[in-house]
Protein backbone atom coordinates (compact mmCIF):
# COMPACT_ATOMS: atom_id res chain seq x y z
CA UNK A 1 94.50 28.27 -73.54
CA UNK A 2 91.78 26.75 -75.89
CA UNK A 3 88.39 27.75 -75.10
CA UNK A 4 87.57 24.28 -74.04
CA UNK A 5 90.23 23.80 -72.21
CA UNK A 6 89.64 27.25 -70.38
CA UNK A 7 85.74 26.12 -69.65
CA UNK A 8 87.25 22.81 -67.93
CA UNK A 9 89.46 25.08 -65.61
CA UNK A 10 86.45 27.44 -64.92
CA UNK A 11 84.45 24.69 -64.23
CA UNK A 12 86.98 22.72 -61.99
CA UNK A 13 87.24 25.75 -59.92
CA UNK A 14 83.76 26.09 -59.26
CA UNK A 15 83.26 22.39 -58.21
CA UNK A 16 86.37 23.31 -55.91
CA UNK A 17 84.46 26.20 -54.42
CA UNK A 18 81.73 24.56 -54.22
CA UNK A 19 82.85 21.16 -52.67
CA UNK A 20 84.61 23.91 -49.75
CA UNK A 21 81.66 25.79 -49.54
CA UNK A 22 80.37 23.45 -46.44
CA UNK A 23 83.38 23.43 -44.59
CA UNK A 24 83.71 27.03 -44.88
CA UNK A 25 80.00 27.61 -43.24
CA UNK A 26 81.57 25.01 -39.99
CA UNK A 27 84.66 27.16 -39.60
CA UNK A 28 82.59 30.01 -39.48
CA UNK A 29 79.74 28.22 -37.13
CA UNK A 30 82.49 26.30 -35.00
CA UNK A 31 84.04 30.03 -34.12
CA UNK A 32 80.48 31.45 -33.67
CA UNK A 33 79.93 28.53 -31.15
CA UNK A 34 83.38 29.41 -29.32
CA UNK A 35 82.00 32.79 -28.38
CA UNK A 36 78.36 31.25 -27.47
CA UNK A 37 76.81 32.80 -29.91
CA UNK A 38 74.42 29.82 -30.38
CA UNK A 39 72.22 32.29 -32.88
CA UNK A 40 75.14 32.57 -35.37
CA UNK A 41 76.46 29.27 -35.27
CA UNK A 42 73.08 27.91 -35.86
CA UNK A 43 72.72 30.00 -39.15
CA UNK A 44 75.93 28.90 -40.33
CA UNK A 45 75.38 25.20 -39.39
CA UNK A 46 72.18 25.43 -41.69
CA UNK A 47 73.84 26.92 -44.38
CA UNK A 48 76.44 23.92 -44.12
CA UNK A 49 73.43 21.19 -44.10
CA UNK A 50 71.63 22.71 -46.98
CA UNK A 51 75.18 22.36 -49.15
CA UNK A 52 75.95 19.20 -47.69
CA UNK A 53 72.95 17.35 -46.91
CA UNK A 54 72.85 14.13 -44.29
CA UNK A 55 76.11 15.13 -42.64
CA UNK A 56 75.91 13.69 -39.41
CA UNK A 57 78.09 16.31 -37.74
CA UNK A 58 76.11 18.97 -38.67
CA UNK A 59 73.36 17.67 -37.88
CA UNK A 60 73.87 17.18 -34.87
CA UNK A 61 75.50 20.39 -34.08
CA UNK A 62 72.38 21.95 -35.02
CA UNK A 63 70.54 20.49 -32.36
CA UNK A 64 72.80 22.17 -29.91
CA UNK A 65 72.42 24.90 -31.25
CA UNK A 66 68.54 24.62 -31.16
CA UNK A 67 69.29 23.35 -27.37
CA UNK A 68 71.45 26.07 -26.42
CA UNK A 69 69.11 28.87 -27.62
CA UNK A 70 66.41 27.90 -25.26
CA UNK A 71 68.51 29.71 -22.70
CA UNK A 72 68.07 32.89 -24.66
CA UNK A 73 64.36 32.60 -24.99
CA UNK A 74 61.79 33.23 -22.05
CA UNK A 75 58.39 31.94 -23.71
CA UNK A 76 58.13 28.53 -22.61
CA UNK A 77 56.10 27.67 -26.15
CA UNK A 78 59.25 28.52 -27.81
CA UNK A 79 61.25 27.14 -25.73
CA UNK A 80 59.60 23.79 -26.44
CA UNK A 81 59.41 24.59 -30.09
CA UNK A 82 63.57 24.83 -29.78
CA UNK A 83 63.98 21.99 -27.84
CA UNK A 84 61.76 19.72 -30.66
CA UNK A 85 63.91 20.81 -33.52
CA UNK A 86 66.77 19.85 -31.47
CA UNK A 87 65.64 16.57 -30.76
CA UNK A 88 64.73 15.79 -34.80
CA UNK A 89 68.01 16.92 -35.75
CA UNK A 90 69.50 14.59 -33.18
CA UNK A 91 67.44 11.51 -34.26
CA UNK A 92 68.14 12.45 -37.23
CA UNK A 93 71.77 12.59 -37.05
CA UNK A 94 71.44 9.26 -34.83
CA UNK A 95 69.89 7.69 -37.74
CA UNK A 96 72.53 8.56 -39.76
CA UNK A 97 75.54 7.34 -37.90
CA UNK A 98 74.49 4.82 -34.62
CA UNK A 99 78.18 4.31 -33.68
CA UNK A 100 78.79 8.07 -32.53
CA UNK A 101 79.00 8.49 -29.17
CA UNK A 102 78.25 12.41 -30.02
CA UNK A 103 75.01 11.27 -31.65
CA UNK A 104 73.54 9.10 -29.06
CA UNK A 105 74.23 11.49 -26.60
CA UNK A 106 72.58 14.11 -28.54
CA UNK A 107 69.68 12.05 -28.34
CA UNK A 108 69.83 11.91 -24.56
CA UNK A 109 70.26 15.43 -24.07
CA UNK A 110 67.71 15.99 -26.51
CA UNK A 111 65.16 13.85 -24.76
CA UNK A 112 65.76 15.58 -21.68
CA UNK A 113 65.32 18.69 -22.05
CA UNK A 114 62.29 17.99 -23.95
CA UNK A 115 61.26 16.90 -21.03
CA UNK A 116 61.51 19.58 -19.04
CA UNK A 117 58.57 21.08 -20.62
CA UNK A 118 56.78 18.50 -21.15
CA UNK A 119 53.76 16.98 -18.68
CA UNK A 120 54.47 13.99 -16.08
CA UNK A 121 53.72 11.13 -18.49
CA UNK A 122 55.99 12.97 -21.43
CA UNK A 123 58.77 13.20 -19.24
CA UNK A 124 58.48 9.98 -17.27
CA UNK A 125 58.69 8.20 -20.80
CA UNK A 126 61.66 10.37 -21.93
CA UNK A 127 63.42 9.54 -18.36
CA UNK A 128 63.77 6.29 -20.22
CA UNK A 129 65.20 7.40 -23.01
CA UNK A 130 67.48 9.71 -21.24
CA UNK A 131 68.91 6.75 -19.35
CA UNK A 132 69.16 4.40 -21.97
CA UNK A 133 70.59 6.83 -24.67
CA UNK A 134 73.32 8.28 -22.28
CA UNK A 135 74.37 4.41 -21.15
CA UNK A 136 74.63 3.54 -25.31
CA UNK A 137 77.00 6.12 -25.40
CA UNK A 138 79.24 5.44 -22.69
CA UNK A 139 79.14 1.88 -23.99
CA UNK A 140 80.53 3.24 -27.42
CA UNK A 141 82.95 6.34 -25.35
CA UNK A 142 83.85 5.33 -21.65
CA UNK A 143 85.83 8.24 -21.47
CA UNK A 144 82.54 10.88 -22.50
CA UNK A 145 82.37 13.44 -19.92
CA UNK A 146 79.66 14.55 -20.65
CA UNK A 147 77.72 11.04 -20.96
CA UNK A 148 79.00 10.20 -17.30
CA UNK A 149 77.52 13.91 -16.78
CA UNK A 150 74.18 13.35 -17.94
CA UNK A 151 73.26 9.23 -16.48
CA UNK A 152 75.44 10.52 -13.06
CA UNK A 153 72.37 13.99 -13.26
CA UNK A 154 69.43 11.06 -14.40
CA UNK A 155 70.32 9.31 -10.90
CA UNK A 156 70.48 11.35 -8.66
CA UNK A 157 67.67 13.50 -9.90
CA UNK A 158 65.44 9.68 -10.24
CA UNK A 159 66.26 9.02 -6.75
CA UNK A 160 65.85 11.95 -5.22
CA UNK A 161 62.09 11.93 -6.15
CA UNK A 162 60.11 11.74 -3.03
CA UNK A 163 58.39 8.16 -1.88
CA UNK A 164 54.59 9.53 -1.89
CA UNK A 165 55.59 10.79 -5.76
CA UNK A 166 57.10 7.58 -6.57
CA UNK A 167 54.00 5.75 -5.44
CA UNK A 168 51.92 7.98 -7.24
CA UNK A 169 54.05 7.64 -10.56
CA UNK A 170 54.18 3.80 -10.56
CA UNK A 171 50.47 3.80 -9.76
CA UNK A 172 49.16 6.19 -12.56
CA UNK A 173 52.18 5.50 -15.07
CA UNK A 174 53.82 2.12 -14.51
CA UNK A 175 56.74 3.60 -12.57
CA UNK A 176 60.49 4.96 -13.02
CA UNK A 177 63.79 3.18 -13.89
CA UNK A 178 65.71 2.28 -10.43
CA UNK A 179 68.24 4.97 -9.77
CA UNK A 180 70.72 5.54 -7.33
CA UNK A 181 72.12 8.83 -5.46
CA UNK A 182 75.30 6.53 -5.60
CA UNK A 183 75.96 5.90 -8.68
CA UNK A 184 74.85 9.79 -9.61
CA UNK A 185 77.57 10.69 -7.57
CA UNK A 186 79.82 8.26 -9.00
CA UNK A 187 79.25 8.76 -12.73
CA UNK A 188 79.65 12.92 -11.68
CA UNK A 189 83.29 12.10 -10.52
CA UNK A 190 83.98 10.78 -13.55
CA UNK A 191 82.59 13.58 -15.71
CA UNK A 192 84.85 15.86 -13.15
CA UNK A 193 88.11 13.79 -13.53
CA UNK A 194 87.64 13.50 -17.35
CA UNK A 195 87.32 17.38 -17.48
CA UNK A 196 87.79 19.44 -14.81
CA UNK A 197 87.64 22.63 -16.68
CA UNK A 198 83.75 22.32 -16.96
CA UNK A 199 81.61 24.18 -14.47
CA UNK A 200 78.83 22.26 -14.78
CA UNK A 201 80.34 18.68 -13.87
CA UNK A 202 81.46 20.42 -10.77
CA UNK A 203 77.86 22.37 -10.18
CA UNK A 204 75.78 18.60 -10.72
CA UNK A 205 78.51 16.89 -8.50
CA UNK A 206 77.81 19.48 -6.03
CA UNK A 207 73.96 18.87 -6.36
CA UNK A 208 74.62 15.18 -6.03
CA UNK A 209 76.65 15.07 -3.17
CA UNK A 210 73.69 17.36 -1.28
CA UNK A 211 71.40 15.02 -2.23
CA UNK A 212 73.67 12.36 -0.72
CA UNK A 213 74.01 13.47 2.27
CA UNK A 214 77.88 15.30 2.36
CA UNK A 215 76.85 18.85 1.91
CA UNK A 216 80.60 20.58 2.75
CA UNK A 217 81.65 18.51 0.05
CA UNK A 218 78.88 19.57 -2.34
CA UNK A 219 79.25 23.05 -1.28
CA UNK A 220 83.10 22.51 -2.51
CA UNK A 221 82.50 21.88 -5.36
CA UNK A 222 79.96 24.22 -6.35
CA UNK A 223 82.37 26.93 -4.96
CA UNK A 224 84.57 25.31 -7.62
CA UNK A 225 81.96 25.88 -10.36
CA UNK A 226 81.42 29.10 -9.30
CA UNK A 227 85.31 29.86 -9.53
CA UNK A 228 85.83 28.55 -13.08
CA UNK A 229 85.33 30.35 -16.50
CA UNK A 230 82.57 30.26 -18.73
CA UNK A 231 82.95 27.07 -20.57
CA UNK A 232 79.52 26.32 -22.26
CA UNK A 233 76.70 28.36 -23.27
CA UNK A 234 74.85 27.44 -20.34
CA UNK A 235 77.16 28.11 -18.04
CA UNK A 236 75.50 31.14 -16.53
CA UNK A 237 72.75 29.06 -16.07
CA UNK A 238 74.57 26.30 -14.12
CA UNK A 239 76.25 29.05 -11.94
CA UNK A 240 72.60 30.61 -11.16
CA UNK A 241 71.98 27.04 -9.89
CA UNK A 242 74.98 26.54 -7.88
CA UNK A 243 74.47 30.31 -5.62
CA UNK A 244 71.08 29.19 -5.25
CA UNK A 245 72.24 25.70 -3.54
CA UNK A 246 74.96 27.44 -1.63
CA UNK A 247 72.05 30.31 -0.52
CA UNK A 248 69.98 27.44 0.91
CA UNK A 249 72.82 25.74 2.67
CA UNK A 250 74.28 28.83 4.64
CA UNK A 251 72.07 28.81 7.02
CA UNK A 252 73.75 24.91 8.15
CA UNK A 253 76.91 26.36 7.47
CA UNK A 254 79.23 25.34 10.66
CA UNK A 255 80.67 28.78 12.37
């Protein structure tokens, strides 16, 4: 081969690698994510952003991954810290491509859990955004399980909030988005029927039908989340919740 010919073979093999490199750093982060090893999968996901910059996909799985590892950190500043980097990847990702349901979800998620930490006026303002976000993308995905998940958990959780609170809210902060125990329970069913494997659809619908008033058939189905395997990295979380529930409804358990 001439010398030329052999540099233009060298240096098609190199853009080859090269062009692979990113999808080689998902496959390896996709596998990490499997085995919820959020820490891992997050390294890799970076790696595949800094080779292929803008990639909405990646993006956006890097703010789960930021999201997830809040549940492996116990100082609340970090926590926080986490849970912003998560929430400018997802924007940021949003930005990128509107029309994913994946995205504006993100964005929902990312919003509320933000929240969480966050003080009354912070997460009264990301309420909205919660709502609104999740809604886009069961406009773009009926079928989203986990969009149905998180407006049916924004509902019930809304309503639930006591009428002195409310009153207090609306006073000092212009008030909350109308919500409905209803339609929480409602949009939970959905996430259930759409994917019955996850623990915490069952766990929130549990939750929700408490809060509605039919606690044998809450406790049903947090039995049912209890029963399932670990789906999510969170999961341990969401089964911490639903013994808790079930601890606090024994005691009005028929004989």
């Amino acid at each position: 081969m001439r010398p030329v010919a052999l540099l233009l073979a060298i240096l098609a093999m190199a853009s080859a690698l090269v062009a692979d490199e990113p999808d080689v750093y998902v496959t390896k982060a996709l596998a990490a994510e499997s085995r919820f090893d959020a820490k891992t999968a997050l390294e890799f996901f970076l790696q595949a952003d800094a080779a292929r910059p803008n990639d909405p996909f990646i993006l956006q799985k890097i703010a789960r991954q930021y999201s997830d590892l809040t549940f492996d950190l116990t100082d609340l500043a970090e926590q926080k810290r986490y849970c912003g980097k998560a929430l400018a990847y997802a924007q940021h990702a949003y930005q990128l491509a509107p029309e994913d349901a994946q995205n504006v979800l993100a964005l929902a998620i990312g919003y509320a859990k933000i929240g969480f930490y966050s003080d009354t006026r912070t997460k009264i303002e990301n309420s909205r955004f919660v709502k609104d976000y999740a809604e886009q993308a069961l406009a773009l995905n009926a079928n989203n399980d986990f969009a149905h998940h998180v407006l049916g958990q924004w509902h019930y959780e809304v309503a639930s909030v006591g009428t002195a609170k409310r009153l207090l809210v609306k006073l000092i902060y212009g008030g909350l988005p109308p919500a409905s125990i209803a339609e929480g329970v409602k949009h939970l069913r959905r996430a259930v029927e759409l994917a019955p494997e996850i623990p915490a659809h069952h766990a929130e619908l549990g939750l929700a039908l408490i809060a509605d008033g039919q606690p044998e058939a809450g406790q049903r189905e947090l039995r049912k989340a209890l029963e399932l395997p670990r789906r999510l990295k969170y999961d341990d979380e969401t089964k911490r919740r639903a013994r808790e529930a079930l601890e606090k409804l024994r005691p009005f358990e028929k004989p």
